[in-house]
C-alpha atoms as a PDB file:
ATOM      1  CA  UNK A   1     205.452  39.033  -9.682  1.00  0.00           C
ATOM      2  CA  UNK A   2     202.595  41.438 -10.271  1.00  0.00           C
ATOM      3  CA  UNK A   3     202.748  41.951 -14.077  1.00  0.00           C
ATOM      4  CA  UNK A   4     203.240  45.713 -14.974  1.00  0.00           C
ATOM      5  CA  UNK A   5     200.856  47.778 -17.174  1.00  0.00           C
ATOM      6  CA  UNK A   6     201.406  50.319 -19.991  1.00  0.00           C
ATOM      7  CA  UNK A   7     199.263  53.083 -19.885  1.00  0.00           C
ATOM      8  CA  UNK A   8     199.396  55.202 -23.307  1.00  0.00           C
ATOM      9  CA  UNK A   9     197.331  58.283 -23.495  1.00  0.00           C
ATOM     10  CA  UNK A  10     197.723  61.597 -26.047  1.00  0.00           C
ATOM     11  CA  UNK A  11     200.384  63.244 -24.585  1.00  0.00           C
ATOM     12  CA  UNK A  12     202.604  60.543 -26.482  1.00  0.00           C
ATOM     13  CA  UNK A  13     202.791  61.951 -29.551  1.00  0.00           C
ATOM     14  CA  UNK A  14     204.258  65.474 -28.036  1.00  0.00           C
ATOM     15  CA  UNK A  15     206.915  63.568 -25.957  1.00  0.00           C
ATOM     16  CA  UNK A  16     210.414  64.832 -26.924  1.00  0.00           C
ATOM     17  CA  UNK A  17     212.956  62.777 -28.888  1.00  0.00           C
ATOM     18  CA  UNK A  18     215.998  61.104 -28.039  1.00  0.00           C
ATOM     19  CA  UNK A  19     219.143  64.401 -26.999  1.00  0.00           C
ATOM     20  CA  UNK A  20     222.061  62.286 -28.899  1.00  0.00           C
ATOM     21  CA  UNK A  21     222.535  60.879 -32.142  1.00  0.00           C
ATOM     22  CA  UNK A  22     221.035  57.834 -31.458  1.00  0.00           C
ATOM     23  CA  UNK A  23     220.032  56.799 -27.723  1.00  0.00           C
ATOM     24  CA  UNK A  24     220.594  53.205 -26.876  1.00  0.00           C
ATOM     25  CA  UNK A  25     217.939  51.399 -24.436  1.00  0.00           C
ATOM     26  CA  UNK A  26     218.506  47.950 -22.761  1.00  0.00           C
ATOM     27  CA  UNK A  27     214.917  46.936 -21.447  1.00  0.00           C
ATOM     28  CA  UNK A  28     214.995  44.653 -19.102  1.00  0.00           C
ATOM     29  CA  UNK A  29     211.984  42.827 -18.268  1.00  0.00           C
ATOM     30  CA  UNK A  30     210.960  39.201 -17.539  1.00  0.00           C
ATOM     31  CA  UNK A  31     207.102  39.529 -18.970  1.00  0.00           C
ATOM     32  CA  UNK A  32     208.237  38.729 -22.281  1.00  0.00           C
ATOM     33  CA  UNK A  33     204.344  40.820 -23.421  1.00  0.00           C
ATOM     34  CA  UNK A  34     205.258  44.095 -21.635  1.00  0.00           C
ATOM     35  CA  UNK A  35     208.984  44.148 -22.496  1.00  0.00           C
ATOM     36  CA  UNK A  36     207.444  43.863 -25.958  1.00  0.00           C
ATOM     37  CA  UNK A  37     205.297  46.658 -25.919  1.00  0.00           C
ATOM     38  CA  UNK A  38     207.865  48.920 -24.165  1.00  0.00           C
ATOM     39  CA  UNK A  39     210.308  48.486 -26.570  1.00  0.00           C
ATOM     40  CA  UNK A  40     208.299  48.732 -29.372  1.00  0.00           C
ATOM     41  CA  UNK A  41     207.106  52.526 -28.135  1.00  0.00           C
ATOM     42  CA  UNK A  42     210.826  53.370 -27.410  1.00  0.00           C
ATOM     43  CA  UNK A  43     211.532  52.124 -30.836  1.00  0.00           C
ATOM     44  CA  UNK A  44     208.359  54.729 -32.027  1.00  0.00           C
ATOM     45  CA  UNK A  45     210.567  57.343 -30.426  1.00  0.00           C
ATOM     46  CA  UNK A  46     213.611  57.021 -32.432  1.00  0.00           C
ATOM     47  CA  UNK A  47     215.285  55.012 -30.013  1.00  0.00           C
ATOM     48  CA  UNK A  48     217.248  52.019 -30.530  1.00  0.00           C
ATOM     49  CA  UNK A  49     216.095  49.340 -28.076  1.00  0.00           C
ATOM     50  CA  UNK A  50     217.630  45.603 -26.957  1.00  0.00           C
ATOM     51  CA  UNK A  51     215.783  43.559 -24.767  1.00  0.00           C
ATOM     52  CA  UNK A  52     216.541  40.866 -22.289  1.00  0.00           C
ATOM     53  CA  UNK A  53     214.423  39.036 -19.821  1.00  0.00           C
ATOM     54  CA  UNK A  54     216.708  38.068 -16.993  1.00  0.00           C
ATOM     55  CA  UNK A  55     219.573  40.229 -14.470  1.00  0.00           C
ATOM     56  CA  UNK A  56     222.474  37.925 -15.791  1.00  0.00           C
ATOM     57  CA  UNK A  57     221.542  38.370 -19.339  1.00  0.00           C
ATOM     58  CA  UNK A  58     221.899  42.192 -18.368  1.00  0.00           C
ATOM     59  CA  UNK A  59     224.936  42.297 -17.169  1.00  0.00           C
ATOM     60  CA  UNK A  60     225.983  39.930 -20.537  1.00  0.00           C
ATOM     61  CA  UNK A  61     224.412  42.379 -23.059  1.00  0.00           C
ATOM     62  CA  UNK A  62     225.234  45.666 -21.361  1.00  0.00           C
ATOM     63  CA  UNK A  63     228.878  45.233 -22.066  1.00  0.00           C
ATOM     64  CA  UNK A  64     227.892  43.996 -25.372  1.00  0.00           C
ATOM     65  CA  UNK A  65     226.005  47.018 -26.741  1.00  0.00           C
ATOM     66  CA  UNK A  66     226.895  49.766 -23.821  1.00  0.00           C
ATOM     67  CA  UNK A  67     223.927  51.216 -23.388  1.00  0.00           C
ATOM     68  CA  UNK A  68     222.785  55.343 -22.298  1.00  0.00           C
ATOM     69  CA  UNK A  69     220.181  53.769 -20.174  1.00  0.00           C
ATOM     70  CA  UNK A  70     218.427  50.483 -18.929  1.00  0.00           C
ATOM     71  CA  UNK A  71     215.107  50.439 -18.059  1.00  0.00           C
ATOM     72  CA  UNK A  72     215.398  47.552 -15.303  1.00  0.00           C
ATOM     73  CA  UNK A  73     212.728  45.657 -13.604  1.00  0.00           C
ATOM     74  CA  UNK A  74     214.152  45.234  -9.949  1.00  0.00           C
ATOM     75  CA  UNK A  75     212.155  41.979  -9.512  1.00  0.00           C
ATOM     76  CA  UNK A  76     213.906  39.383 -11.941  1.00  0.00           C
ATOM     77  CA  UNK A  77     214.969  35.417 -12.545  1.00  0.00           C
ATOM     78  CA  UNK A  78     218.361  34.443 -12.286  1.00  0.00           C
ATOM     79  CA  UNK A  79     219.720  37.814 -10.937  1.00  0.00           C
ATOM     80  CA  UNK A  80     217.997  40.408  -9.173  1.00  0.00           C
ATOM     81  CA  UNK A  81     217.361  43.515 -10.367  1.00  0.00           C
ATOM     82  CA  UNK A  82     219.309  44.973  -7.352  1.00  0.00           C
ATOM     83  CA  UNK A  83     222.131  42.592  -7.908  1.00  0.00           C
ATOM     84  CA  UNK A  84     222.254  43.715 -12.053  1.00  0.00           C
ATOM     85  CA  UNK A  85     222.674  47.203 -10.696  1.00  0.00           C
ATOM     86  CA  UNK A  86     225.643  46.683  -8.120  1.00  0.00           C
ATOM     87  CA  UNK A  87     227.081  44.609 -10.914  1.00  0.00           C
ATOM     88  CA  UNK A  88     226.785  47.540 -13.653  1.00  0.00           C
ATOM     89  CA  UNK A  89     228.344  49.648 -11.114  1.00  0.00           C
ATOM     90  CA  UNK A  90     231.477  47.476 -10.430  1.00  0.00           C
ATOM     91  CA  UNK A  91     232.354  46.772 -14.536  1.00  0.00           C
ATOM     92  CA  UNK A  92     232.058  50.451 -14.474  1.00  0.00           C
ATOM     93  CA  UNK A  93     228.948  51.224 -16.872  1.00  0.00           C
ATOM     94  CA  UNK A  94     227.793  54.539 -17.399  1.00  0.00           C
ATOM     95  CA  UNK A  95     224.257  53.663 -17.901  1.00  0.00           C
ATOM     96  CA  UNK A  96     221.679  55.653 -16.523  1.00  0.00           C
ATOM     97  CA  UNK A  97     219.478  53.072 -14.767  1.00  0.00           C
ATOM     98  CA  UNK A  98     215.564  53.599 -14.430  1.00  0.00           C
ATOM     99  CA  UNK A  99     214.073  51.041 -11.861  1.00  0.00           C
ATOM    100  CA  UNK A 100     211.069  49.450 -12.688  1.00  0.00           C
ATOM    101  CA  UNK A 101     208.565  47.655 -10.060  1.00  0.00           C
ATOM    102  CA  UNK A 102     205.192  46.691  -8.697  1.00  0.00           C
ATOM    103  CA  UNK A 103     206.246  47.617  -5.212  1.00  0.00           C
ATOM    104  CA  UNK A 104     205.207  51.493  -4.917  1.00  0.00           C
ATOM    105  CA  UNK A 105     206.237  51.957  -1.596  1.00  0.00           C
ATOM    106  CA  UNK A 106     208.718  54.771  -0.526  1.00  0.00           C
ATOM    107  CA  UNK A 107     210.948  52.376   1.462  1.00  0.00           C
ATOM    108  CA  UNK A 108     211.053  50.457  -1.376  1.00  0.00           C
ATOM    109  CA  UNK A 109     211.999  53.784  -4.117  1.00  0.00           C
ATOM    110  CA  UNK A 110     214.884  55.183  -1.682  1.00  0.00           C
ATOM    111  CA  UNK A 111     216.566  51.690  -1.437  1.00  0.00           C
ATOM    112  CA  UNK A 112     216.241  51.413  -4.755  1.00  0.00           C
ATOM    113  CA  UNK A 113     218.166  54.385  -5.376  1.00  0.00           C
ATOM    114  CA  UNK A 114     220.127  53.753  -2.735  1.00  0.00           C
ATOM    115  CA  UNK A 115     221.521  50.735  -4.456  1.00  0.00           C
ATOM    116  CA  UNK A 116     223.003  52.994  -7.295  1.00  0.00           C
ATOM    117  CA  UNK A 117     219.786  53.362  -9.817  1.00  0.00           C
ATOM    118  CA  UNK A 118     218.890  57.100 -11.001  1.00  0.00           C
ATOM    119  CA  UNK A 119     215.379  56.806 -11.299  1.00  0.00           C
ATOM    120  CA  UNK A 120     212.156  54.983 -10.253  1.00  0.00           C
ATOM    121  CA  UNK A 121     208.913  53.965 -11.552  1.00  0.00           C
ATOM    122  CA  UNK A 122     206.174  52.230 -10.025  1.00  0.00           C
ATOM    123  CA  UNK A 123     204.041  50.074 -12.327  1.00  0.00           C
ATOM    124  CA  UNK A 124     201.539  50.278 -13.456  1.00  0.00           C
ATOM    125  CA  UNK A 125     203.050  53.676 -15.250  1.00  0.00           C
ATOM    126  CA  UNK A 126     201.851  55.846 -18.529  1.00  0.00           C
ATOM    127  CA  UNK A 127     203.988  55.661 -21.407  1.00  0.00           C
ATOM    128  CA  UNK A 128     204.181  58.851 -21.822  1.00  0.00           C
ATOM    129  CA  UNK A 129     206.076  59.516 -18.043  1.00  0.00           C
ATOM    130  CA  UNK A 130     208.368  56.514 -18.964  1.00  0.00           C
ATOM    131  CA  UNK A 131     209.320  57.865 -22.506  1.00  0.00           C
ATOM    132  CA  UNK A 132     209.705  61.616 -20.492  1.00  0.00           C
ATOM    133  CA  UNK A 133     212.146  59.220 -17.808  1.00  0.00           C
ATOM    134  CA  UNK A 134     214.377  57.427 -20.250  1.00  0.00           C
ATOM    135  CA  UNK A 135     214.958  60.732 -22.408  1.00  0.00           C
ATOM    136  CA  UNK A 136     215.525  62.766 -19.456  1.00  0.00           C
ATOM    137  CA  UNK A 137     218.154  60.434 -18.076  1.00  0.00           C
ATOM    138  CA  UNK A 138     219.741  60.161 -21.819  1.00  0.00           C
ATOM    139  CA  UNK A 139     220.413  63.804 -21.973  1.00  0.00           C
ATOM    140  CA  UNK A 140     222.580  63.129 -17.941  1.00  0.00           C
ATOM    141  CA  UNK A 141     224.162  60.063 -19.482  1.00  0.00           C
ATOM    142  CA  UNK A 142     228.353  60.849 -20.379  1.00  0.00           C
ATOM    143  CA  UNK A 143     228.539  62.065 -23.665  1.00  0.00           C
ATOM    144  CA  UNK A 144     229.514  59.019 -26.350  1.00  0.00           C
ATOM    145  CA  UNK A 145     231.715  61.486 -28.497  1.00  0.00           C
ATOM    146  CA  UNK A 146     232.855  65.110 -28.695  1.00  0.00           C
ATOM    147  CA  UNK A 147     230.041  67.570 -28.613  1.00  0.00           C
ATOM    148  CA  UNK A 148     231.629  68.678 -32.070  1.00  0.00           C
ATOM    149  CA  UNK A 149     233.160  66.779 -34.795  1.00  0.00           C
ATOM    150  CA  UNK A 150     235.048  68.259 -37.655  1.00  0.00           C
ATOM    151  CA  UNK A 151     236.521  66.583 -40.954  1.00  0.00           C
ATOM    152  CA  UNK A 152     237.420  68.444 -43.933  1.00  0.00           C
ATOM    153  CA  UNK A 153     234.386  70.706 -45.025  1.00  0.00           C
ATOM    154  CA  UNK A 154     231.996  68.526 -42.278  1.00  0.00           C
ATOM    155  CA  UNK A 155     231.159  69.540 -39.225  1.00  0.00           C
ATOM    156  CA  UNK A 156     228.663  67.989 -36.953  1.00  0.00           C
ATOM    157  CA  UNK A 157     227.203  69.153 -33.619  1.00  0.00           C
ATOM    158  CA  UNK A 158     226.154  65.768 -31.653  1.00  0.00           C
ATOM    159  CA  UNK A 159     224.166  67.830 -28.890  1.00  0.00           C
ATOM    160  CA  UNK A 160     222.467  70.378 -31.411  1.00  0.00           C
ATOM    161  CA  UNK A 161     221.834  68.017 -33.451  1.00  0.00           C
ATOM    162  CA  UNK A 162     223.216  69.882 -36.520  1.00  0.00           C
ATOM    163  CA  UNK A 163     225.127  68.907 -39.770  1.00  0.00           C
ATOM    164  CA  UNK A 164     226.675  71.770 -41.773  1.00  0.00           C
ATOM    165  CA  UNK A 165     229.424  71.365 -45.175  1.00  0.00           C
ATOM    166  CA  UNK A 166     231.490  74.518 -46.191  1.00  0.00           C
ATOM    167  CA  UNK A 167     229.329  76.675 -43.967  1.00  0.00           C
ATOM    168  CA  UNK A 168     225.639  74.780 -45.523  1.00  0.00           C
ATOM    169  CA  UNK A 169     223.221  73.794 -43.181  1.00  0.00           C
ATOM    170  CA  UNK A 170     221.621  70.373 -44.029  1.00  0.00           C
ATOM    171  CA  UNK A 171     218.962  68.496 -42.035  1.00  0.00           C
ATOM    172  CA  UNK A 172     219.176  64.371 -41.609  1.00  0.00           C
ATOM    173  CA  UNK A 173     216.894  62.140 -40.054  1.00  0.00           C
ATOM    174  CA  UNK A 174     217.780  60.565 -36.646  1.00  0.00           C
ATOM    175  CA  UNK A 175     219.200  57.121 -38.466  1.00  0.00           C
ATOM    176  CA  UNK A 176     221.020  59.612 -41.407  1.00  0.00           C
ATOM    177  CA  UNK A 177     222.564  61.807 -38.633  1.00  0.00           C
ATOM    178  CA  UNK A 178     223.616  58.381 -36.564  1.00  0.00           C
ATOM    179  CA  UNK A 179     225.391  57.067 -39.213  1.00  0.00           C
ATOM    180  CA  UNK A 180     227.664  60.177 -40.208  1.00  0.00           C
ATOM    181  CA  UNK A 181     228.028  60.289 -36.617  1.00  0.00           C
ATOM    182  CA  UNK A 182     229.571  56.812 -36.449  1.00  0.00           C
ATOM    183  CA  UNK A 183     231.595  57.600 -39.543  1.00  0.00           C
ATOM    184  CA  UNK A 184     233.298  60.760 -38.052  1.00  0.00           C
ATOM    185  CA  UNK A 185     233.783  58.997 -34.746  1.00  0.00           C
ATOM    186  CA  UNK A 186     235.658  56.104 -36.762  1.00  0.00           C
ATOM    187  CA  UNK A 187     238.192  58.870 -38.407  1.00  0.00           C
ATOM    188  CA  UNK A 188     238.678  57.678 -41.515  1.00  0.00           C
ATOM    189  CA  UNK A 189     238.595  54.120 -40.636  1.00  0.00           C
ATOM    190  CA  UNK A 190     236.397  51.626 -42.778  1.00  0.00           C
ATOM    191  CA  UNK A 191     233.066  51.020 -40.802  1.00  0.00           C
ATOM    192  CA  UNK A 192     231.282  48.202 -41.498  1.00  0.00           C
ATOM    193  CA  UNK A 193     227.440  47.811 -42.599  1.00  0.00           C
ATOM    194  CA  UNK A 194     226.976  45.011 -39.742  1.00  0.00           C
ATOM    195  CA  UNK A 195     228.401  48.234 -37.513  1.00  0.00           C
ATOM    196  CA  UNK A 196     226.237  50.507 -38.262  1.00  0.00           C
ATOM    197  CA  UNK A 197     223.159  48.192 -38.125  1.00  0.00           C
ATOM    198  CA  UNK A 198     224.066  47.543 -34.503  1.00  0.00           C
ATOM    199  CA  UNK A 199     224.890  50.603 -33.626  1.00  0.00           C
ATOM    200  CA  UNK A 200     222.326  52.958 -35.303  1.00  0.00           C
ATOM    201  CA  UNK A 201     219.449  50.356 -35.305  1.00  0.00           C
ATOM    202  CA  UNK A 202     219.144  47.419 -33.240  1.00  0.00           C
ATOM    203  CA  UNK A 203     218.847  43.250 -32.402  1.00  0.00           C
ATOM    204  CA  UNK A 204     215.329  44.118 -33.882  1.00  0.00           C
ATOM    205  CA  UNK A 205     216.583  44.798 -37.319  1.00  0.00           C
ATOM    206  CA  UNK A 206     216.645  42.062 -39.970  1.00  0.00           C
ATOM    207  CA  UNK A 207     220.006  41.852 -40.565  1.00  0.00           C
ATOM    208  CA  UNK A 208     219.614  41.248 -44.611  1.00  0.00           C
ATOM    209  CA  UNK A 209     217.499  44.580 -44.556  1.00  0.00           C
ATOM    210  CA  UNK A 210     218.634  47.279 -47.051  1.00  0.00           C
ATOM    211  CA  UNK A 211     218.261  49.679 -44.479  1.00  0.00           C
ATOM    212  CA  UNK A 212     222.144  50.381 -44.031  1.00  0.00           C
ATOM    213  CA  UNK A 213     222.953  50.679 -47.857  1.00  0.00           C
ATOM    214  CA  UNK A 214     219.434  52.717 -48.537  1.00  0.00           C
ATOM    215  CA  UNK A 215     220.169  55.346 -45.857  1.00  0.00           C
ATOM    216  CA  UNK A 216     223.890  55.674 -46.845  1.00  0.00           C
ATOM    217  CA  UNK A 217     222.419  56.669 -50.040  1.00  0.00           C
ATOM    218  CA  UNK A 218     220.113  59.186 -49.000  1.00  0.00           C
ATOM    219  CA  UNK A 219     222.814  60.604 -47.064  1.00  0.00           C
ATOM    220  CA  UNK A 220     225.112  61.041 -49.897  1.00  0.00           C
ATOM    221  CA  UNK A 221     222.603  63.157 -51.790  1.00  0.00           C
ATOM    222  CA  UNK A 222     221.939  65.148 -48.208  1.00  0.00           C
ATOM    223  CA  UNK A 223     225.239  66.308 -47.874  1.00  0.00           C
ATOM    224  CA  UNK A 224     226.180  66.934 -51.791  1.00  0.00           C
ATOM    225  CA  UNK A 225     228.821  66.995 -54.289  1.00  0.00           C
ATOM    226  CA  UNK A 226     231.967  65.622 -54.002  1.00  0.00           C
ATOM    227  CA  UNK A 227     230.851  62.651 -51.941  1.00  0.00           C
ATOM    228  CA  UNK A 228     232.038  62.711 -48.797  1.00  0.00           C
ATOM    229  CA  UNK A 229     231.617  58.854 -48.137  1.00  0.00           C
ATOM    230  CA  UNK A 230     233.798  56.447 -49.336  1.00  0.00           C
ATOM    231  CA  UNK A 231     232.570  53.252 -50.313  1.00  0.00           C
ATOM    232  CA  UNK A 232     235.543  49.959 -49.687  1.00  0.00           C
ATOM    233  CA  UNK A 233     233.841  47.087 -51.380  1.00  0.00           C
ATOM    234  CA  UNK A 234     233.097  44.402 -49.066  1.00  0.00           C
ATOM    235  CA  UNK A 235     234.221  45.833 -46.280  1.00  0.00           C
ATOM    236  CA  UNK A 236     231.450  49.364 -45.575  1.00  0.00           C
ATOM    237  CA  UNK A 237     232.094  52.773 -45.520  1.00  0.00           C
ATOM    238  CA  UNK A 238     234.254  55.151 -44.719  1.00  0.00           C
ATOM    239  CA  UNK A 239     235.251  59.079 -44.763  1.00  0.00           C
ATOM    240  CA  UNK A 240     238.471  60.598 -46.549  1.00  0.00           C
END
């Protein structure tokens, strides 16, 4: 296999961020070095990125973590790439699939797409035109939850990206607004901290990181007095 190349150049920084709450990548790559680097760059964007480095591992951790889109080298061990996406397609995944490979040709793109993938990119490819890819196809990937949640004095707009209490606008981070996200979604159910590590972050969090119990916090103060979260001891978090 020809090994791919990231190209980053200054448009990065301008590159929009993710349309949903939280925007969940499965990279799939078999160069264990470029995987690496394109996950790490998703991850600069806000994302929340798993990685895997064969097609049957794919298929494994795709109904695992149910991803908006995979970024999918077509040329992989075990399973091919074209064989991962037929087998998306049958367990009925609504992942938006972005082809990766070294063969440019246009015979090879239209079977490609052919096959079932929405997208295709030849390496080697900037950064900046994959990060503009995998955010385009997460704004055409099925909604996760209603546009518009509402729970007592809460309501939260998942597409505009807006939190408002008793008619107050307040403005939360991309991790902040996945987790009340996840909370309203759960309706009034306990969620769990190991939840919302795995849903709002990712496989590369620590899993004894604070992060989960420090941005709960932070949220509380966001959205004000009374607190809207309820905290079950040993068990996570929950709304009334």
């Amino acid at each position: 296999m020809v090994r791919g190349r990231v190209r980053r150049d200054r448009r990065d920084r301008h590159l929009p961020g993710p349309v949903t709450a939280v925007l969940r990548v499965l990279v799939v790559e078999d160069d264990t070095i470029l995987a690496g680097l394109i996950a790490k760059g998703l991850r600069e964007h806000d994302m929340v990125v798993d990685v895997v480095h064969d097609g049957a591992a794919a298929v494994t951790r795709a109904v695992e973590v149910d991803p908006d889109v995979v970024v999918l080298d077509r040329d992989l061990p075990v399973m091919h790439g074209d064989d991962v996406t037929r087998a998306l397609i049958r367990q009925g995944s609504t992942a938006r699939i972005l082809m990766l490979t070294a063969a440019a040709s246009l015979d090879s793109r239209v079977e490609g797409l052919l096959l079932g993938a929405d997208d295709y990119l030849p390496k080697p490819f900037a950064f900046s035109e994959l990060i503009a890819r995998v955010t385009a196809l997460g704004r055409r990937a099925p909604a996760r939850v209603p546009t518009v949640w509402r729970r007592g004095d809460l309501h939260v707009d998942v597409g505009r990206h807006e939190v408002h209490r008793a008619g107050r606008a307040i403005t939360l981070n991309r991790k902040e607004f996945g987790v009340l996200t996840e909370l309203m979604r759960a309706d009034g159910e306990v969620v769990s901290a190991e939840h919302l590590l795995s849903r709002v972050w990712d496989e590369h969090a620590d899993p004894f990181t604070t992060a989960v119990r420090t941005t709960v916090k932070t949220l509380r103060q966001k959205l004000g007095r009374p607190d809207p979260i309820v905290t079950v001891v040993g068990r996570g978090y929950r709304l009334p």
